[in-house]
PDB file of N, CA and C in Angstrom:
ATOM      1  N   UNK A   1      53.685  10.661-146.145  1.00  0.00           N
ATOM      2  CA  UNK A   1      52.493  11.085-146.854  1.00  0.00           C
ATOM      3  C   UNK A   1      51.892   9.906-147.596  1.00  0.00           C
ATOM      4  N   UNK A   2      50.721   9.733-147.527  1.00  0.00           N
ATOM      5  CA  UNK A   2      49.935   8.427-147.855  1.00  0.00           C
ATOM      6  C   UNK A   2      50.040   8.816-149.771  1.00  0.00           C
ATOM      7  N   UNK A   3      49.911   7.607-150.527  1.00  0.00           N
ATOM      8  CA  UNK A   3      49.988   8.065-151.830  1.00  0.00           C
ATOM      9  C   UNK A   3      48.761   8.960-152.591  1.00  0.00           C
ATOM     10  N   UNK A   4      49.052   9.400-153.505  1.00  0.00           N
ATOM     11  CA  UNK A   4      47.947  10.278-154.267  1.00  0.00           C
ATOM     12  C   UNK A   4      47.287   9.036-154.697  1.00  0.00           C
ATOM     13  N   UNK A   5      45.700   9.288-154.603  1.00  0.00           N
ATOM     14  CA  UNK A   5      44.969   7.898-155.548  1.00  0.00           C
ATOM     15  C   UNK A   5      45.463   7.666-157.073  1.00  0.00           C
ATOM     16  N   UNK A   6      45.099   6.567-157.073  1.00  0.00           N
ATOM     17  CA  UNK A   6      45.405   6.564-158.854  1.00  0.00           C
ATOM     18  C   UNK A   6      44.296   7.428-159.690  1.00  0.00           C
ATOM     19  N   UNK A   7      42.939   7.173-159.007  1.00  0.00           N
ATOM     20  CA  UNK A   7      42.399   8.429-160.042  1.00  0.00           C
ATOM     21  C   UNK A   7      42.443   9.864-160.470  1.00  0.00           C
ATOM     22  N   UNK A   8      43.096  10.186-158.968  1.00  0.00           N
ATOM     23  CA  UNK A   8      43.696  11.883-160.163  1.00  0.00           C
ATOM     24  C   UNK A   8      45.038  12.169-160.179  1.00  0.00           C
ATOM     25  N   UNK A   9      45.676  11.261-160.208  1.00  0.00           N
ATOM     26  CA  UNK A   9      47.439  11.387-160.318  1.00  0.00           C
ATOM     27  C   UNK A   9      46.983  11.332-162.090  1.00  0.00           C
ATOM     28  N   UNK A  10      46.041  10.936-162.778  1.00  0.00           N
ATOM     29  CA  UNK A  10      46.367  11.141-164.155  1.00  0.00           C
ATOM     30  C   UNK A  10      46.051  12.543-164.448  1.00  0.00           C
ATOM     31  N   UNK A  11      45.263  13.330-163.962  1.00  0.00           N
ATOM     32  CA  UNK A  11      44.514  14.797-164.339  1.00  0.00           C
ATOM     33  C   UNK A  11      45.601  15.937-163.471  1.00  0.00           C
ATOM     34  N   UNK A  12      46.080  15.193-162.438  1.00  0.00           N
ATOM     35  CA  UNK A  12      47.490  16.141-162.019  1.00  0.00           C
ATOM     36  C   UNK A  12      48.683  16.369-162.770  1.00  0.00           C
ATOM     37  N   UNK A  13      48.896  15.221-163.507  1.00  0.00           N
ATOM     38  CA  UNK A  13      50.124  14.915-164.359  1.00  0.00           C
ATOM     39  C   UNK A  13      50.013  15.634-165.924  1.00  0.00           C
ATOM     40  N   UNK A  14      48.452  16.073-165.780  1.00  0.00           N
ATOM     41  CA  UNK A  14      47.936  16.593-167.369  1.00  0.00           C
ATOM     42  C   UNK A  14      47.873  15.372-168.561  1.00  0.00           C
ATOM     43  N   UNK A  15      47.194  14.574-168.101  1.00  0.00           N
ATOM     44  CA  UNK A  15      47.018  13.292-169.180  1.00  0.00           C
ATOM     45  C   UNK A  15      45.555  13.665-169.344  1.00  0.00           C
ATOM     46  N   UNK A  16      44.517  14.327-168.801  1.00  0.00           N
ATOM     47  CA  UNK A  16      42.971  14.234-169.136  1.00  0.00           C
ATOM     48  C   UNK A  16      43.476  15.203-170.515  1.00  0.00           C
ATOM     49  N   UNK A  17      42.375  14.649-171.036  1.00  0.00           N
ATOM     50  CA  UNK A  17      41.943  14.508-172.604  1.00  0.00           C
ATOM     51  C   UNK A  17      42.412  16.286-173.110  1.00  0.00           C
ATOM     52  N   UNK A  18      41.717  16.661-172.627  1.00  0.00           N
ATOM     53  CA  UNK A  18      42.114  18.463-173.598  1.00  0.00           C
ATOM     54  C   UNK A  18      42.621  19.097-172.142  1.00  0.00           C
ATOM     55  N   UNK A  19      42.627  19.372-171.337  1.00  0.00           N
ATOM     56  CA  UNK A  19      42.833  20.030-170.215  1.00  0.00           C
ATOM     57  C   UNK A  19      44.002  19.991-169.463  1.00  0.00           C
ATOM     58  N   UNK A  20      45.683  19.897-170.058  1.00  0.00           N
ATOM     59  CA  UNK A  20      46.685  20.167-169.264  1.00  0.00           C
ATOM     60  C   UNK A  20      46.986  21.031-168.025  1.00  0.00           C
ATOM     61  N   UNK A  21      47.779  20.461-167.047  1.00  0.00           N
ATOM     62  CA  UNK A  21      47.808  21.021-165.940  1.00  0.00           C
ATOM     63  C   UNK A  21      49.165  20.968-165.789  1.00  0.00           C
ATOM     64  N   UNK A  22      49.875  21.529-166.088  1.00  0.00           N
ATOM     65  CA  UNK A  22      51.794  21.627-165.864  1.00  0.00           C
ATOM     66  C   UNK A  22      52.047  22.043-164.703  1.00  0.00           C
ATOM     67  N   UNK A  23      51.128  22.763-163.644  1.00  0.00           N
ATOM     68  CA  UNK A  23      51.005  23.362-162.850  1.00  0.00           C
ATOM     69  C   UNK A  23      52.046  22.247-161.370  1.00  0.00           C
ATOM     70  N   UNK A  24      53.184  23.137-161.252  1.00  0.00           N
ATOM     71  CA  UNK A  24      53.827  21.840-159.806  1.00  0.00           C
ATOM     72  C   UNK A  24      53.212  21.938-159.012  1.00  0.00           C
ATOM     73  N   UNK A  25      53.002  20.601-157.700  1.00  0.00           N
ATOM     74  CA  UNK A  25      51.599  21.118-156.523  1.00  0.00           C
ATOM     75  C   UNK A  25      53.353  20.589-155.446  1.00  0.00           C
ATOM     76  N   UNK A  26      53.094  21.016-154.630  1.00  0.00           N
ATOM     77  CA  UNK A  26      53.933  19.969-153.080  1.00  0.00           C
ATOM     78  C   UNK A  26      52.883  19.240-152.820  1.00  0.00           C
ATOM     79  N   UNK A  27      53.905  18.468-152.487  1.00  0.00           N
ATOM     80  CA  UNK A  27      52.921  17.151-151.325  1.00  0.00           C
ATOM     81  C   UNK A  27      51.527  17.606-150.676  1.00  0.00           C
ATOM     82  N   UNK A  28      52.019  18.836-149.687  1.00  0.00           N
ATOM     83  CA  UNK A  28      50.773  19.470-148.885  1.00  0.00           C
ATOM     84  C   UNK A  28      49.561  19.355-150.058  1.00  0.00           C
ATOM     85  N   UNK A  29      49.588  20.386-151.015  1.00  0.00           N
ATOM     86  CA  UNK A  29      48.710  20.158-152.061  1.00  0.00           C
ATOM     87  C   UNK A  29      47.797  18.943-152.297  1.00  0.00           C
ATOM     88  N   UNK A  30      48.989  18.163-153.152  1.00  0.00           N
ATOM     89  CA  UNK A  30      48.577  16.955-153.657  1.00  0.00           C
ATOM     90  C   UNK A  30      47.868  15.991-152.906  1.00  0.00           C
ATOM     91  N   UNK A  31      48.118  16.209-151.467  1.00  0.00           N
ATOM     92  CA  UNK A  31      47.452  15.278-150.210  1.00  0.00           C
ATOM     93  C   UNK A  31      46.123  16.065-150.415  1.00  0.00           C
ATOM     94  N   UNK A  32      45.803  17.144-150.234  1.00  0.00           N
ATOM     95  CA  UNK A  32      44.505  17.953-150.157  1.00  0.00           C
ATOM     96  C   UNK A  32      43.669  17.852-151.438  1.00  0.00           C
ATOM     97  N   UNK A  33      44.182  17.700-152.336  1.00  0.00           N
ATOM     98  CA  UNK A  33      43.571  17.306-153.503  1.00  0.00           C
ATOM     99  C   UNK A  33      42.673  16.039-153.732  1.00  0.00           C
ATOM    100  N   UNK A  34      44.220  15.311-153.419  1.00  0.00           N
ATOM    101  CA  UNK A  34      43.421  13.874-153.314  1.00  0.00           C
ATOM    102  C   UNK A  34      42.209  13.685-152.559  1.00  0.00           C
ATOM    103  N   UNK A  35      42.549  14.063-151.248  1.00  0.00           N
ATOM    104  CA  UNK A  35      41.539  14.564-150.300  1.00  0.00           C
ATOM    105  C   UNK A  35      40.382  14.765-150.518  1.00  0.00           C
ATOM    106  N   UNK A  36      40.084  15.588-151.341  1.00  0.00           N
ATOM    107  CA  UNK A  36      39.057  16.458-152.085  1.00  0.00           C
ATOM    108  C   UNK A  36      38.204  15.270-152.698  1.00  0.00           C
ATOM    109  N   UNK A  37      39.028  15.163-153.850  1.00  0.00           N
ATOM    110  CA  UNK A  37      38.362  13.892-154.600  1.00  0.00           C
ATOM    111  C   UNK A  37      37.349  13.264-154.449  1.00  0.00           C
ATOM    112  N   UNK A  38      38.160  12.451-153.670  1.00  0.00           N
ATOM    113  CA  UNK A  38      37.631  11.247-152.623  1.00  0.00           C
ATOM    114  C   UNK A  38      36.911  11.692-152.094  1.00  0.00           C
ATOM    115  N   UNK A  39      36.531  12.462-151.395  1.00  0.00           N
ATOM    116  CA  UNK A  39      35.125  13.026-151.036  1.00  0.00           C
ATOM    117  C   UNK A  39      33.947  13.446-151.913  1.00  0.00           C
ATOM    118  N   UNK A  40      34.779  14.233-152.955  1.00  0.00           N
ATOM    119  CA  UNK A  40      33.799  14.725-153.849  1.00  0.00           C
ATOM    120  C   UNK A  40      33.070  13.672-154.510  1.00  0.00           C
ATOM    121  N   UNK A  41      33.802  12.713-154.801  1.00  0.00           N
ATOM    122  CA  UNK A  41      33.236  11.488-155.645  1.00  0.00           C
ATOM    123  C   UNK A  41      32.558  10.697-154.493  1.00  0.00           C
ATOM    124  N   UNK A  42      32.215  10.181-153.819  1.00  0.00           N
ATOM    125  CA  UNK A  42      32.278   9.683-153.062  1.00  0.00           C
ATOM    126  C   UNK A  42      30.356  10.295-152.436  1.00  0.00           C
ATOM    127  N   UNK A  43      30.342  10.998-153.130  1.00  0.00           N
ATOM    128  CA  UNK A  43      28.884  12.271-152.803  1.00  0.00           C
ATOM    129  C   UNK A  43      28.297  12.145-154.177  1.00  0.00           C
ATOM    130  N   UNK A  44      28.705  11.708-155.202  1.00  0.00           N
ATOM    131  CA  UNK A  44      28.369  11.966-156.269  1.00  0.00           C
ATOM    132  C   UNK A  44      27.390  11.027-156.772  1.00  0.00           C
ATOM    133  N   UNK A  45      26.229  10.878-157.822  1.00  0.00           N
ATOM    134  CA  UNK A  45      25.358  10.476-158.180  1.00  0.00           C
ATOM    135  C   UNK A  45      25.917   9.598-159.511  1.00  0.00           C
ATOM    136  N   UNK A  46      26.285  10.395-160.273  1.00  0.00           N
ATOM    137  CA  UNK A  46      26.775  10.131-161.511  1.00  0.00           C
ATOM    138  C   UNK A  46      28.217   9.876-161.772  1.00  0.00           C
ATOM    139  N   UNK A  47      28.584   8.487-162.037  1.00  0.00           N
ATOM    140  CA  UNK A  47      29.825   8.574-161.393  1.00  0.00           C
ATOM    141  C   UNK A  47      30.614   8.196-163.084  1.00  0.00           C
ATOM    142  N   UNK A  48      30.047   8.869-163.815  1.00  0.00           N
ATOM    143  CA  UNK A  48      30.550   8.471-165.403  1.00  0.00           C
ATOM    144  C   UNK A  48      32.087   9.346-165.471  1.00  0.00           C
ATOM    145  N   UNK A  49      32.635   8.784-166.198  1.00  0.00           N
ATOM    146  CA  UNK A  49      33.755   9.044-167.041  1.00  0.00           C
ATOM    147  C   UNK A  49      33.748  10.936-167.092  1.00  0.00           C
ATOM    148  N   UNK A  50      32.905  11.033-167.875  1.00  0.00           N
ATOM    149  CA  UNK A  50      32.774  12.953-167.813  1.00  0.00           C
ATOM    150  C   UNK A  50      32.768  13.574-166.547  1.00  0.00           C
ATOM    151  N   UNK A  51      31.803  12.694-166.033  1.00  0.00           N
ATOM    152  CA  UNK A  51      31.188  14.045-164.651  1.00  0.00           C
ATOM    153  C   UNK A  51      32.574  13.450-163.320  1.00  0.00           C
ATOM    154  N   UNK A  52      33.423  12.547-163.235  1.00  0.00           N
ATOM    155  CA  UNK A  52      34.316  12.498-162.317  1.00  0.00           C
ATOM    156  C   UNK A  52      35.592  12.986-162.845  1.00  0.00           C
ATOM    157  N   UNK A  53      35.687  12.847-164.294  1.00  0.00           N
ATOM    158  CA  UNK A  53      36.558  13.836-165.448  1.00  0.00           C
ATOM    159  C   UNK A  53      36.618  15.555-164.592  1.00  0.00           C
ATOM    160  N   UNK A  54      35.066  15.990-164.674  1.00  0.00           N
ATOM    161  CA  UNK A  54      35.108  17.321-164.464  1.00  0.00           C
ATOM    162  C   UNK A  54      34.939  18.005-162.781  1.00  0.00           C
ATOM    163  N   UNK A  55      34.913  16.875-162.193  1.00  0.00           N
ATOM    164  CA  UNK A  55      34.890  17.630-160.810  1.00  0.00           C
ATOM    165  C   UNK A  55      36.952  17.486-160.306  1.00  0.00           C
ATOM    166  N   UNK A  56      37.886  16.198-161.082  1.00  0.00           N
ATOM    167  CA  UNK A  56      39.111  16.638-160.490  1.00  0.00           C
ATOM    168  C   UNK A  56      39.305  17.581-161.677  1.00  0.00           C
ATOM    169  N   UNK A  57      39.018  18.314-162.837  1.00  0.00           N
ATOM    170  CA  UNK A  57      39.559  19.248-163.187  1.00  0.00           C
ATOM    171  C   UNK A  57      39.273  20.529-162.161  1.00  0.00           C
ATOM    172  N   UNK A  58      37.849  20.551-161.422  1.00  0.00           N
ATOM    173  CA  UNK A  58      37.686  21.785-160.640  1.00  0.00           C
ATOM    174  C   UNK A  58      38.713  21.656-159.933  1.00  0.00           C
ATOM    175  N   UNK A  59      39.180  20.904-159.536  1.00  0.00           N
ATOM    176  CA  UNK A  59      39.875  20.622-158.151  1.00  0.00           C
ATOM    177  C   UNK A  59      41.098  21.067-157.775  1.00  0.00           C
ATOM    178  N   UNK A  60      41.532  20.606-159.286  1.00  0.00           N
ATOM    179  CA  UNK A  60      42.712  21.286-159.469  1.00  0.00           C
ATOM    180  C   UNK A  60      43.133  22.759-159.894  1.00  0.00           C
ATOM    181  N   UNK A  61      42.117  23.155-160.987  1.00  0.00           N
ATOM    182  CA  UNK A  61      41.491  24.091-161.158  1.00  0.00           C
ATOM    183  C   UNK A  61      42.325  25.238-159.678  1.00  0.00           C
ATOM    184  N   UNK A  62      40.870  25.051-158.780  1.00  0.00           N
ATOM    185  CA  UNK A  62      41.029  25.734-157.239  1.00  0.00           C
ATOM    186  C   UNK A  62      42.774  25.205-156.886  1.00  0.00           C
ATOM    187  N   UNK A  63      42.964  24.439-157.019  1.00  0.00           N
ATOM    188  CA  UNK A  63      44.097  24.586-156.098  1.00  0.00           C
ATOM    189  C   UNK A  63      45.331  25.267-157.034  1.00  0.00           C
ATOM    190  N   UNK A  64      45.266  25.199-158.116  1.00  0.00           N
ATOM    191  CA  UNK A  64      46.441  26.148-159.261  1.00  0.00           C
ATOM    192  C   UNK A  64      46.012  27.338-158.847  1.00  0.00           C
ATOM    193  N   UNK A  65      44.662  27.796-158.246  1.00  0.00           N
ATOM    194  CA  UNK A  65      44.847  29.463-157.539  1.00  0.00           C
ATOM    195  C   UNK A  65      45.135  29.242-156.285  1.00  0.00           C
ATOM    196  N   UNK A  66      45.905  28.489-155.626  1.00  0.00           N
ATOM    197  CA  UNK A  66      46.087  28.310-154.506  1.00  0.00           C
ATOM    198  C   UNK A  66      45.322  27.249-152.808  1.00  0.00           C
ATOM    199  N   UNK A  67      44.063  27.564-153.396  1.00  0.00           N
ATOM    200  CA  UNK A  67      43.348  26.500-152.335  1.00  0.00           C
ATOM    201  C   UNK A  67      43.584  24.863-151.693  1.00  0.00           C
ATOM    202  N   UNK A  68      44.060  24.984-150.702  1.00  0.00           N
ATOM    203  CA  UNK A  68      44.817  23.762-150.452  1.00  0.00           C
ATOM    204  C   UNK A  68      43.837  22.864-149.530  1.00  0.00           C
ATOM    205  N   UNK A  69      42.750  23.668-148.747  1.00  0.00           N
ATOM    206  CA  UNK A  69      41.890  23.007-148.118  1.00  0.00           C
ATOM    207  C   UNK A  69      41.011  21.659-148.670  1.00  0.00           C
ATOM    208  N   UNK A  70      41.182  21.013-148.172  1.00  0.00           N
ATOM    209  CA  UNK A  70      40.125  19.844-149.297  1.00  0.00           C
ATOM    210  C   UNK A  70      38.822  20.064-148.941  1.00  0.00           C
ATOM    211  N   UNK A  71      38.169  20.328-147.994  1.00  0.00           N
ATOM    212  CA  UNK A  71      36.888  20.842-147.892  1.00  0.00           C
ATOM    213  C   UNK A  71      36.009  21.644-148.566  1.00  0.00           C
ATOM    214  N   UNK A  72      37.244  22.692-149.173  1.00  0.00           N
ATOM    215  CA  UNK A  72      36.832  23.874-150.149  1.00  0.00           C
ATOM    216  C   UNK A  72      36.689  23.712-151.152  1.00  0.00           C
ATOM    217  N   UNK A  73      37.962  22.607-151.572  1.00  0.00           N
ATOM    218  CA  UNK A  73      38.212  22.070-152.640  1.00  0.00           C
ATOM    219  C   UNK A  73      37.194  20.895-153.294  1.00  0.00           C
ATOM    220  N   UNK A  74      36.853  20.554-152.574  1.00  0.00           N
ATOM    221  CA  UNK A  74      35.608  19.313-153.072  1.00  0.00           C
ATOM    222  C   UNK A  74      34.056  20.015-153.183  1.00  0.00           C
ATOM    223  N   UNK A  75      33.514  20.897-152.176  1.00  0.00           N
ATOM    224  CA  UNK A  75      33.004  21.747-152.047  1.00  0.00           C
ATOM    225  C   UNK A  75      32.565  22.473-153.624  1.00  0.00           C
ATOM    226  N   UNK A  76      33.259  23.435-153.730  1.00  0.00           N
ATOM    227  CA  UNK A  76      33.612  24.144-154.646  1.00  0.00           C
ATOM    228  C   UNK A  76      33.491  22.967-156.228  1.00  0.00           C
ATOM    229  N   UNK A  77      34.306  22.026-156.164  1.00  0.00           N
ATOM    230  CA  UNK A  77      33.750  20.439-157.355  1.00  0.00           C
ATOM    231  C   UNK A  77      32.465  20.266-156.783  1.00  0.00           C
ATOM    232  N   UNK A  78      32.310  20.151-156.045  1.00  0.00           N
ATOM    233  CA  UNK A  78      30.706  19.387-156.459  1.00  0.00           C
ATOM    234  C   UNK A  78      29.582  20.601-156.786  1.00  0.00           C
ATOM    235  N   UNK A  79      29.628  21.670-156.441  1.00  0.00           N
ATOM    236  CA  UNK A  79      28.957  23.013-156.458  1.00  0.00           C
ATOM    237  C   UNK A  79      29.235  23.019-158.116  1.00  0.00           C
ATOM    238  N   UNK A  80      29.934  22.775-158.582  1.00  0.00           N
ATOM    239  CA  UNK A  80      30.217  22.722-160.044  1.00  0.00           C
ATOM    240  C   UNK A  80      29.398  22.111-160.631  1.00  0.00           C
ATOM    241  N   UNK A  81      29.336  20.596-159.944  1.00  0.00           N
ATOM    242  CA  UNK A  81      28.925  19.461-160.728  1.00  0.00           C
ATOM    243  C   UNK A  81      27.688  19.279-160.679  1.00  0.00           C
ATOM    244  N   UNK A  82      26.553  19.540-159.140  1.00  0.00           N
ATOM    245  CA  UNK A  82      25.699  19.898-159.185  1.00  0.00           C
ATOM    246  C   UNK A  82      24.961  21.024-160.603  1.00  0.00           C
ATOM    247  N   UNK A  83      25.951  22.174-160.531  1.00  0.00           N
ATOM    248  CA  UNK A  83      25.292  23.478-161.480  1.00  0.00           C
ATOM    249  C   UNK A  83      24.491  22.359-162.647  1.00  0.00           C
ATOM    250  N   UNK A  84      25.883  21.522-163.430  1.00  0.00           N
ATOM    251  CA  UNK A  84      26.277  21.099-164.619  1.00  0.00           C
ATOM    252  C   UNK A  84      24.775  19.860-164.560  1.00  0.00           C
ATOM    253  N   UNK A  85      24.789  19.168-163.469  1.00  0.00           N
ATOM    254  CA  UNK A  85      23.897  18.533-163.305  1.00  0.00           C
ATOM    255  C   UNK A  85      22.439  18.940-163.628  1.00  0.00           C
ATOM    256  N   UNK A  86      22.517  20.130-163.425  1.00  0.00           N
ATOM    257  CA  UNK A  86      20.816  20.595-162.645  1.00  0.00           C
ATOM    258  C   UNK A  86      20.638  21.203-164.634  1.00  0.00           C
ATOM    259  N   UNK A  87      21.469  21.793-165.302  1.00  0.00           N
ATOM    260  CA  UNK A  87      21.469  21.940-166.158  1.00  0.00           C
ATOM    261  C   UNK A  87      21.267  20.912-167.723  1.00  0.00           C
ATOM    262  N   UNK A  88      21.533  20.005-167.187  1.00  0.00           N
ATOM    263  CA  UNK A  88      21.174  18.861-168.232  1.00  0.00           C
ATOM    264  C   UNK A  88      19.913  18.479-168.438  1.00  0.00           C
TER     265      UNK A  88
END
């Protein structure tokens, strides 16, 4: 299994700022996550501290209810981030 990026092995581990995640993932997971990410960001406009903050909290978010797909999973983050966007 290729490694988790370094940017959300910190928000998996529950180091982002107010938002713990104790939640255990397997590998399968954690690959799909990462997955996610990297895509999601990767689409993204705004690539600040907050708004890449809040699309791996969705991410993980979805996958602590189970969603392992990264398609859905990034999907579902950026559908977020967009809302949050369009709202500012």
């Amino acid at each position: 299994m290729a490694d988790i990026t370094d940017s959300i092995r910190p928000f998996v581990r529950g180091k982002s700022s107010d938002k713990p995640f104790d939640e255990p993932f397997d590998d399968e997971t954690l690959q799909a996550m990462s997955d996610a990410f990297d895509k999601a960001t990767a689409l993204m406009t705004d690539q600040s501290d907050e708004a890449i903050e809040d699309v791996a909290i969705r991410i993980i978010t979805q996958a602590s209810q189970g969603e392992n797909d990264p398609y859905k999973l990034a999907a579902t983050a950026l559908a977020g981030y967009r809302k949050r966007g369009a709202a500012s």
